[in-house]
N, C-alpha and C. Protein backbone atom coordinates (compact mmCIF):
# COMPACT_ATOMS: atom_id res chain seq x y z
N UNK A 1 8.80 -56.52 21.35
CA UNK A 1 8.97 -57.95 21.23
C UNK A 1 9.97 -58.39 22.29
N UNK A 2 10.04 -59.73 22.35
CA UNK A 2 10.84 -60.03 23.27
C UNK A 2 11.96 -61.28 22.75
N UNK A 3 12.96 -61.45 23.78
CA UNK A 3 14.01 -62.63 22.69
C UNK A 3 13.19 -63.96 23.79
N UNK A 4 13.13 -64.72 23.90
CA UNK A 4 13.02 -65.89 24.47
C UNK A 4 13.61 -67.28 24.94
N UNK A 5 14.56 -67.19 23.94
CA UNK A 5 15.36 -68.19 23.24
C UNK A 5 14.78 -69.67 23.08
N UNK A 6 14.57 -70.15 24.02
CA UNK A 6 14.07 -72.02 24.11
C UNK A 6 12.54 -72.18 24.53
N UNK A 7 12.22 -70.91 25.14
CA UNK A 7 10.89 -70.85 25.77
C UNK A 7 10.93 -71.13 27.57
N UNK A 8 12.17 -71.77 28.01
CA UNK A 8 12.20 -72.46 29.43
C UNK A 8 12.77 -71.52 30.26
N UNK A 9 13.25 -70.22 30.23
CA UNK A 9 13.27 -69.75 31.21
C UNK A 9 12.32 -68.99 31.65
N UNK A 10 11.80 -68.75 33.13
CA UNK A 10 10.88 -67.75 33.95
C UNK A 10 11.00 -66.51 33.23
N UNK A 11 10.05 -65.59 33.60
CA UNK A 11 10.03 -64.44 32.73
C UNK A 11 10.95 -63.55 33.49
N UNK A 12 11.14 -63.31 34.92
CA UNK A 12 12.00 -62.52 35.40
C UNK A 12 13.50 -62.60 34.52
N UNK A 13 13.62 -63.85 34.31
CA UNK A 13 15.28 -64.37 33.93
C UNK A 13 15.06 -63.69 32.20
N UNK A 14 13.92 -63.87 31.71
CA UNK A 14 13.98 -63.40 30.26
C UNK A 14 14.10 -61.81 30.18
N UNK A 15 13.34 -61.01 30.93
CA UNK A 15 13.22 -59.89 31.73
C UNK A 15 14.63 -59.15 31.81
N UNK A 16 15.43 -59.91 32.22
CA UNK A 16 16.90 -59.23 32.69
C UNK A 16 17.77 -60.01 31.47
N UNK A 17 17.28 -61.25 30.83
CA UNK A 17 18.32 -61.27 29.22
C UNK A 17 17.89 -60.24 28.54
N UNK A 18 16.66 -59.54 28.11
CA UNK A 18 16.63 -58.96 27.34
C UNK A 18 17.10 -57.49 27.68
N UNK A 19 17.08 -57.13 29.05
CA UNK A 19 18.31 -56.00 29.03
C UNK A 19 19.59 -55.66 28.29
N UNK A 20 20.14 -57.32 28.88
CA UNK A 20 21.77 -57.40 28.99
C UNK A 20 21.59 -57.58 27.15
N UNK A 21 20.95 -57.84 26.67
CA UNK A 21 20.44 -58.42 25.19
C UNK A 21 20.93 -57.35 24.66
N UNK A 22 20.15 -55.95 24.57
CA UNK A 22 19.78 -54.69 24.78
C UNK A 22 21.07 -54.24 24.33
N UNK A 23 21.79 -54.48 25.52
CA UNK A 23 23.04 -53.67 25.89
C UNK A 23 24.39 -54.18 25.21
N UNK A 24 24.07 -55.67 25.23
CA UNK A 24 25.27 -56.11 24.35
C UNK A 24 25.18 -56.31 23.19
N UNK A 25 23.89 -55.76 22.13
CA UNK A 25 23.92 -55.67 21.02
C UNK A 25 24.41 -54.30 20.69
N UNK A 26 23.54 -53.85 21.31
CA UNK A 26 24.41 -51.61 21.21
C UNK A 26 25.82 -51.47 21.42
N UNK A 27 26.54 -52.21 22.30
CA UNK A 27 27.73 -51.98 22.64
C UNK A 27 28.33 -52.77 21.38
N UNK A 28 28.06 -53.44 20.45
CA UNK A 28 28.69 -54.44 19.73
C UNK A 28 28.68 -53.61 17.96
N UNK A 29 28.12 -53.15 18.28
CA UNK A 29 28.10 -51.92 17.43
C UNK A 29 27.35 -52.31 15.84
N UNK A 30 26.35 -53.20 15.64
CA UNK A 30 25.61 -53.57 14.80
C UNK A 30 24.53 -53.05 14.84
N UNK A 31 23.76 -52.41 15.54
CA UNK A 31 22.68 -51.50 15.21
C UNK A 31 22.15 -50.59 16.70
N UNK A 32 21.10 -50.77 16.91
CA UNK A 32 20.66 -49.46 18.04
C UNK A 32 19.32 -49.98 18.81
N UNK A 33 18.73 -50.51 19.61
CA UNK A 33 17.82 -50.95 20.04
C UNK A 33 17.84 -50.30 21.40
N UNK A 34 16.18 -50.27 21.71
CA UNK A 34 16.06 -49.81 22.94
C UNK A 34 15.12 -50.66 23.74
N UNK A 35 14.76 -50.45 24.64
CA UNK A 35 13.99 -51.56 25.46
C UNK A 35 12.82 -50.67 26.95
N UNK A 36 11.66 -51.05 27.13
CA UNK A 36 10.94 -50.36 27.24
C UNK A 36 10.59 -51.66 28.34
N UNK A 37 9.51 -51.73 29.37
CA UNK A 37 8.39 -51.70 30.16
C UNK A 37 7.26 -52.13 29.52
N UNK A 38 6.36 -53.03 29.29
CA UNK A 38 5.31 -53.30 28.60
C UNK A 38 4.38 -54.43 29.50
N UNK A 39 3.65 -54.12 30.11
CA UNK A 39 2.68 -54.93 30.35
C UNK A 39 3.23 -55.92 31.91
N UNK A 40 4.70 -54.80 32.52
CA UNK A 40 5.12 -55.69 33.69
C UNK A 40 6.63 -56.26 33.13
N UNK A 41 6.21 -56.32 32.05
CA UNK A 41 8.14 -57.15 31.36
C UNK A 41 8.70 -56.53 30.49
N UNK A 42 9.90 -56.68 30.65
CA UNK A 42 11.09 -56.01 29.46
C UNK A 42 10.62 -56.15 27.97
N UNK A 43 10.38 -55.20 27.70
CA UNK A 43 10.68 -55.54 26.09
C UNK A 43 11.76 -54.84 25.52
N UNK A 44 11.86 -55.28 24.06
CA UNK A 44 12.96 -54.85 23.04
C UNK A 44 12.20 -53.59 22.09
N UNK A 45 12.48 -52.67 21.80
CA UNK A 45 11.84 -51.96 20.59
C UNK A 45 12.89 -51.63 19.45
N UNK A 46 12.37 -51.91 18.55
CA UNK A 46 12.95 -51.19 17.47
C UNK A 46 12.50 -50.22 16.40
N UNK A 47 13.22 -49.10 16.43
CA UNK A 47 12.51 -47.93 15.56
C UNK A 47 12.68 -47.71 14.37
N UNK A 48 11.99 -47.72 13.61
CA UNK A 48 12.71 -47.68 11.60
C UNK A 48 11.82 -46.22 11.71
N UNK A 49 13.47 -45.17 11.36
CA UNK A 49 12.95 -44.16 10.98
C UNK A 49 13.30 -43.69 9.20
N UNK A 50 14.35 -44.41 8.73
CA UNK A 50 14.52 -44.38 7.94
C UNK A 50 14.05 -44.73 6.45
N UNK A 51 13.20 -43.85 5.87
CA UNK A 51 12.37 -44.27 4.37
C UNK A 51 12.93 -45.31 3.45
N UNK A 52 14.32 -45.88 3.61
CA UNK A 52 15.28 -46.59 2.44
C UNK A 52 15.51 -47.66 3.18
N UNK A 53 14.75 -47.82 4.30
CA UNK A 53 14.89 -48.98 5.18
C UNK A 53 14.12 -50.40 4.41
N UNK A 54 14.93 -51.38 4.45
CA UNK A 54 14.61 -52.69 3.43
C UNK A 54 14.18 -54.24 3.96
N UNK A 55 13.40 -54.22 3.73
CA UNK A 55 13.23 -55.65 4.81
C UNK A 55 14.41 -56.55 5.23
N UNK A 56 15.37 -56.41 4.29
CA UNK A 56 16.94 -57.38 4.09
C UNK A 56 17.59 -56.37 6.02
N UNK A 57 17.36 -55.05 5.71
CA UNK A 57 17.88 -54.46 6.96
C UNK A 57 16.92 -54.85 7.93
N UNK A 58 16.10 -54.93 8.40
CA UNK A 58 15.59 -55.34 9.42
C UNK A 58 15.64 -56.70 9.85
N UNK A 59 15.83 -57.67 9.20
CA UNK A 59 16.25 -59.01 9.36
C UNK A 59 17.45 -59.44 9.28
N UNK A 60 18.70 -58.36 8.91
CA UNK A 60 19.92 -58.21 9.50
C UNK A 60 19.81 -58.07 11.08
N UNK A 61 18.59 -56.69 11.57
CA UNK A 61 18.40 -56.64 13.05
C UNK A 61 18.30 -58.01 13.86
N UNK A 62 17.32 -58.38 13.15
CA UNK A 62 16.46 -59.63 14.28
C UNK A 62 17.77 -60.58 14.12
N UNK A 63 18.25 -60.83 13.05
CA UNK A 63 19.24 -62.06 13.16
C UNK A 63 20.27 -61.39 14.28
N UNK A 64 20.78 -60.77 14.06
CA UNK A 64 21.86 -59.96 15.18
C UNK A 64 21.31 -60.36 16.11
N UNK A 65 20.12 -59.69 16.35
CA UNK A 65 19.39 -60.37 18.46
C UNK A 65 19.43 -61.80 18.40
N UNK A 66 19.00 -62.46 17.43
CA UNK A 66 18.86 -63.91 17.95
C UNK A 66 20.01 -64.42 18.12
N UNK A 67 21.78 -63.88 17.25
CA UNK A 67 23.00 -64.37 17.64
C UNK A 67 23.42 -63.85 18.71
N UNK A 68 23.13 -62.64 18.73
CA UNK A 68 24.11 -62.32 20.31
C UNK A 68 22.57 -62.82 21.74
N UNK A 69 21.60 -63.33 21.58
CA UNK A 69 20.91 -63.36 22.83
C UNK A 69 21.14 -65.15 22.87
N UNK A 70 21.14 -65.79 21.32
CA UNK A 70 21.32 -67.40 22.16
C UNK A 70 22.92 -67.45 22.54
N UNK A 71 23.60 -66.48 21.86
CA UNK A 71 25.02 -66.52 22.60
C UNK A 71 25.58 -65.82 24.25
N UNK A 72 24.30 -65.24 24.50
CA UNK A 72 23.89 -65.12 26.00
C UNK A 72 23.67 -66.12 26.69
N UNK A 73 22.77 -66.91 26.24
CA UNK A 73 22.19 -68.06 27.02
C UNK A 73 23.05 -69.38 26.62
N UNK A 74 24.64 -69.35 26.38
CA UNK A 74 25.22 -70.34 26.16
C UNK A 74 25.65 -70.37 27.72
N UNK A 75 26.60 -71.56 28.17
CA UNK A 75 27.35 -71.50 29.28
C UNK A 75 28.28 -70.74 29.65
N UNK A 76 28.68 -70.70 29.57
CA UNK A 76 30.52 -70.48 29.89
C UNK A 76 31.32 -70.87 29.99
């Protein structure tokens, strides 16, 4: 999957948020995501290996990406 945020940026620019996305969610220490090559563009993957894994945890994930990636795409 990919983050997008508003829909208005070019895909190169989404391409290289979802790296830095990537990287500043792992470094932030809320969960583990990796990011892969798909079809020409960055994507995000996420792996549930865990059997006790709960839908409440995986939508802890996605909310995490969507706070730290629209807090990417704020100003400065």
């Amino acid at each position: 999957f990919r983050f997008v945020g508003d829909h208005w940026l070019p895909d190169d620019r989404i391409d290289a948020l979802n790296l830095e996305l990537r990287t500043t969610y792992n470094r932030e220490g809320d969960g583990w995501i990796t990011s892969t090559m798909l079809g020409g563009r960055r994507v995000l993957r996420v792996t549930l290996m865990n059997p006790r894994t709960t839908p409440a945890d995986l939508a802890r994930v996605l909310d995490g990406l969507e706070s730290v990636g629209s807090r990417l795409l704020r100003p400065a």
